[in-house]
Protein backbone atom coordinates (compact mmCIF):
# COMPACT_ATOMS: atom_id res chain seq x y z
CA UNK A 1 -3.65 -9.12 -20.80
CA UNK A 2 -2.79 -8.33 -23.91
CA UNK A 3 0.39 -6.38 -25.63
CA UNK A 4 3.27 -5.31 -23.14
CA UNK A 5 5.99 -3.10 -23.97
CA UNK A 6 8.31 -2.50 -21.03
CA UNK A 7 12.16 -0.71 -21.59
CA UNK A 8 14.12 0.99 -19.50
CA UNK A 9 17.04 3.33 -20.56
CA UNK A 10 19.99 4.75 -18.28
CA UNK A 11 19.98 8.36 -17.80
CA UNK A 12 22.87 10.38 -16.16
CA UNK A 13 20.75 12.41 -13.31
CA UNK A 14 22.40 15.69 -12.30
CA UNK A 15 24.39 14.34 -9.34
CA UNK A 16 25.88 12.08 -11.43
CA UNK A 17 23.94 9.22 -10.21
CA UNK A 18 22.69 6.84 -13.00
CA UNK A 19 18.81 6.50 -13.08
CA UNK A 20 16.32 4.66 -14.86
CA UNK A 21 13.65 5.95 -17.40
CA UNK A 22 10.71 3.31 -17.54
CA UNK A 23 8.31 2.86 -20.02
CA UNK A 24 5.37 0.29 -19.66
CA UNK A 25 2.45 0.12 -22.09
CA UNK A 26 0.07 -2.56 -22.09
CA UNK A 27 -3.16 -3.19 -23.69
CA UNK A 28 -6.23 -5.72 -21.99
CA UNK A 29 -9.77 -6.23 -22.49
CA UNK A 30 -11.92 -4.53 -19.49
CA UNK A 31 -12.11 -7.13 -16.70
CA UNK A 32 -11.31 -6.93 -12.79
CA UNK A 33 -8.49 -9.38 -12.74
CA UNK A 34 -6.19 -6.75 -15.02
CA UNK A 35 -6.18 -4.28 -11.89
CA UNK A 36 -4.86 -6.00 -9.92
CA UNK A 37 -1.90 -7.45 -13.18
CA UNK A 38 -1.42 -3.60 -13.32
CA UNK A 39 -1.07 -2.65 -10.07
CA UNK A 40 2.17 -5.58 -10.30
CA UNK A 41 3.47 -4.57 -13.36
CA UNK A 42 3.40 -0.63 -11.88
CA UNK A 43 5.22 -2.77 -8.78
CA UNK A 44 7.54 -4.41 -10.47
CA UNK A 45 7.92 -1.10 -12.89
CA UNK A 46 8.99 1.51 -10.26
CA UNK A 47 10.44 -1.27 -8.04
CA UNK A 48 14.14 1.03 -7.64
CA UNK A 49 12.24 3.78 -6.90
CA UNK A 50 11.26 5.16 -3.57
CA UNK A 51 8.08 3.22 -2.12
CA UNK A 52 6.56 6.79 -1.65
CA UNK A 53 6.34 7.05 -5.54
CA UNK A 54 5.79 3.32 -6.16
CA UNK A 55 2.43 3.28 -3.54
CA UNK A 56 1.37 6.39 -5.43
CA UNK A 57 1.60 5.24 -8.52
CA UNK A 58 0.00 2.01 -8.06
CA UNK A 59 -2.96 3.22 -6.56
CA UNK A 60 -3.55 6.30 -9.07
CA UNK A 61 -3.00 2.96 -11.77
CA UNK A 62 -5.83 0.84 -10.24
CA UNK A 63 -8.02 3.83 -9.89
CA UNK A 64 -7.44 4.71 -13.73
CA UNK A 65 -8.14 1.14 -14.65
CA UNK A 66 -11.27 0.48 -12.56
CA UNK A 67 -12.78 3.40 -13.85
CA UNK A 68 -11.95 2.38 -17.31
CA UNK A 69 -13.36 -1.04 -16.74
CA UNK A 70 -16.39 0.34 -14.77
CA UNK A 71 -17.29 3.24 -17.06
CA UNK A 72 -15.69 2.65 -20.70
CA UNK A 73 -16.85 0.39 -23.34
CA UNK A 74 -15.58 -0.84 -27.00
CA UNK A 75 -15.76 1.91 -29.60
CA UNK A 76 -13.68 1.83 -32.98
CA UNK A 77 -11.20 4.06 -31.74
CA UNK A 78 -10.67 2.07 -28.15
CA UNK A 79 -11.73 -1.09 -28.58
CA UNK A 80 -9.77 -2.00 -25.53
CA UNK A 81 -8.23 -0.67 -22.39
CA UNK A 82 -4.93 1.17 -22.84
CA UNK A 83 -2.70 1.78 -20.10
CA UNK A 84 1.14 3.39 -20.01
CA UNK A 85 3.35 4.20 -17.26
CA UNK A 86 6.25 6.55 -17.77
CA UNK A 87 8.64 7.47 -15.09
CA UNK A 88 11.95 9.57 -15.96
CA UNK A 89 14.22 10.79 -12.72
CA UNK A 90 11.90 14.24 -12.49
CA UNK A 91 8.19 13.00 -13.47
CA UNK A 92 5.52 10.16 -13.47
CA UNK A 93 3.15 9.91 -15.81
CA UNK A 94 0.28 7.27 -15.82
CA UNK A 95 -2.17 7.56 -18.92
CA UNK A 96 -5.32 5.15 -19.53
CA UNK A 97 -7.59 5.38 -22.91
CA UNK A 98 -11.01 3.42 -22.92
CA UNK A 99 -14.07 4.31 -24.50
CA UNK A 100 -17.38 6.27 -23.99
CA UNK A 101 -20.05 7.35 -25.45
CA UNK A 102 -21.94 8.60 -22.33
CA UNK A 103 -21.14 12.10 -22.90
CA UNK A 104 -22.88 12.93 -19.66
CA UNK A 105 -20.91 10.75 -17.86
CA UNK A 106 -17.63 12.43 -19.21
CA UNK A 107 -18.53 15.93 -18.80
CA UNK A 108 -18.71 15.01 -15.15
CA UNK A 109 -15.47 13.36 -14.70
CA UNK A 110 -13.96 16.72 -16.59
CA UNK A 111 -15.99 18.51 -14.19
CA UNK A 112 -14.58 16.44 -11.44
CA UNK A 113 -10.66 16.63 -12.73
CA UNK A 114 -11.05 20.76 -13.48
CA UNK A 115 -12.66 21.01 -9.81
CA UNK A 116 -9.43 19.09 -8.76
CA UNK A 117 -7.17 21.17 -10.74
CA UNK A 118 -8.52 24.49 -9.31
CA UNK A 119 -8.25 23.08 -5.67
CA UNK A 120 -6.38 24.77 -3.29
CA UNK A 121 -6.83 22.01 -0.77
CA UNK A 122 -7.02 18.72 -2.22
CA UNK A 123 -7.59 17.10 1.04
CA UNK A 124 -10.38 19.04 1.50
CA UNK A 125 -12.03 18.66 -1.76
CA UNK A 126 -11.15 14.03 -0.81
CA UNK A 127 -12.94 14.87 2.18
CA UNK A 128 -16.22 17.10 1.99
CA UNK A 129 -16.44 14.17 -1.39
CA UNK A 130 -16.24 11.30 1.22
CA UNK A 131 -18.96 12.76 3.72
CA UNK A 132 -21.05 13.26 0.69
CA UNK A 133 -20.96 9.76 -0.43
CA UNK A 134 -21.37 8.56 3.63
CA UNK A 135 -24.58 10.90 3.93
CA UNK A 136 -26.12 9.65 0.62
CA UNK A 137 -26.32 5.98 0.56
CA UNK A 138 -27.92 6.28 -3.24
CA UNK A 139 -24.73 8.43 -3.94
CA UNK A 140 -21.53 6.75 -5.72
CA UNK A 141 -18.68 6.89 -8.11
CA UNK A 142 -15.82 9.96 -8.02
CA UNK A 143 -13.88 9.89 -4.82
CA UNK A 144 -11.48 7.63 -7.30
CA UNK A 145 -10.40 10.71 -8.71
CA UNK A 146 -9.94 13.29 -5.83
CA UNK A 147 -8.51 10.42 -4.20
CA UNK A 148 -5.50 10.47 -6.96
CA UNK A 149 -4.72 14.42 -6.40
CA UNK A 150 -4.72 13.84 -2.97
CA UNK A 151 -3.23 10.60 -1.25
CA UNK A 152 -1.32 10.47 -4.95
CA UNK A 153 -0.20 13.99 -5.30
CA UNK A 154 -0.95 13.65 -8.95
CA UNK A 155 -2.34 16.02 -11.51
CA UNK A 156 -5.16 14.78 -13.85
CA UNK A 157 -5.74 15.70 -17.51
CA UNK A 158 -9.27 14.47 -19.65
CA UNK A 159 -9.43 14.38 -22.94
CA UNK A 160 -12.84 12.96 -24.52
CA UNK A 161 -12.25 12.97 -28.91
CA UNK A 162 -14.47 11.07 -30.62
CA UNK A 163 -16.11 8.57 -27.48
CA UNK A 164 -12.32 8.13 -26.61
CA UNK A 165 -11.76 9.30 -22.71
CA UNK A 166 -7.78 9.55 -22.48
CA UNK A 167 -7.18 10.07 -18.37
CA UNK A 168 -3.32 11.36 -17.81
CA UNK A 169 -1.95 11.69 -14.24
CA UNK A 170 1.85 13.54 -13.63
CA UNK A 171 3.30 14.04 -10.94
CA UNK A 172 7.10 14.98 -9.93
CA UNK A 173 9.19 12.30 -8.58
CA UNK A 174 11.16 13.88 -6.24
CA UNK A 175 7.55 15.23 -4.00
């Protein structure tokens, strides 16, 4: 893997308890092995935080990353796989950059995180996805996404600029 940038900084939250802000970037060329070295580092990240946030966190991280490793390529403006992690007492945020140039392919996954944005029911949406994928054996790819607003309780963001895809997920800390 390559670059890693990890801090933490004390915060006063408004109980008076101290927390931690973390910060994790790292950067790493588009092989399996790095999901599961980010799914530790989000581990070993969010390790004083509740193991409802930490589960959620690490699983909307490997998620991110497998899709960036399954669907992104090199491109001058991502040559690699980005990945951050930011957690502050109220909010989560993971963000991975890889990058694209199947257009197609994008404007489904926006498709996919808009649908999941919209959705009343996310469990629903997870679930009517899943039967489609068990009645269609040719069928694949996606649940990955509706999995991350549902089990996760994260939000997702897409941003596609110049055959870079940039995936955020937030969510709040204390849900």
């Amino acid at each position: 893997m390559g670059r890693s940038d990890e801090r933490c900084a004390p915060r006063a939250a408004p109980d008076g308890l101290v927390t931690m802000d973390t910060r994790l970037q790292l950067t790493f060329d588009p092989m399996w092995l790095n999901v599961r070295r980010i799914r530790q580092s989000v581990s070993t990240a969010l390790e004083a935080r509740g193991a409802g946030l930490r589960n959620a966190a690490m699983m909307t991280a490997s998620e991110l990353v497998e899709n960036a490793i399954k669907y992104g390529e090199s491109v001058p403006g991502a040559e690699t796989v980005l990945f951050s992690l930011e957690a502050t007492p109220t909010v989560c945020r993971i963000r991975v950059v890889n990058g694209s140039t199947n257009a197609t392919g994008v404007a489904e996954l926006r498709r996919r995180v808009d649908e999941l944005a919209r959705a009343q029911d996310k469990q629903t949406l997870y679930m009517a996805r899943l039967e489609q994928l068990l009645a269609n054996a040719e069928e694949s790819g996606m649940l990955g996404v509706y999995r991350i607003g549902f089990e996760g309780g994260f939000e997702l963001a897409c941003d596609y600029t110049n055959n870079v895809v940039t995936v955020t997920a937030t969510r709040n800390t204390d849900v």
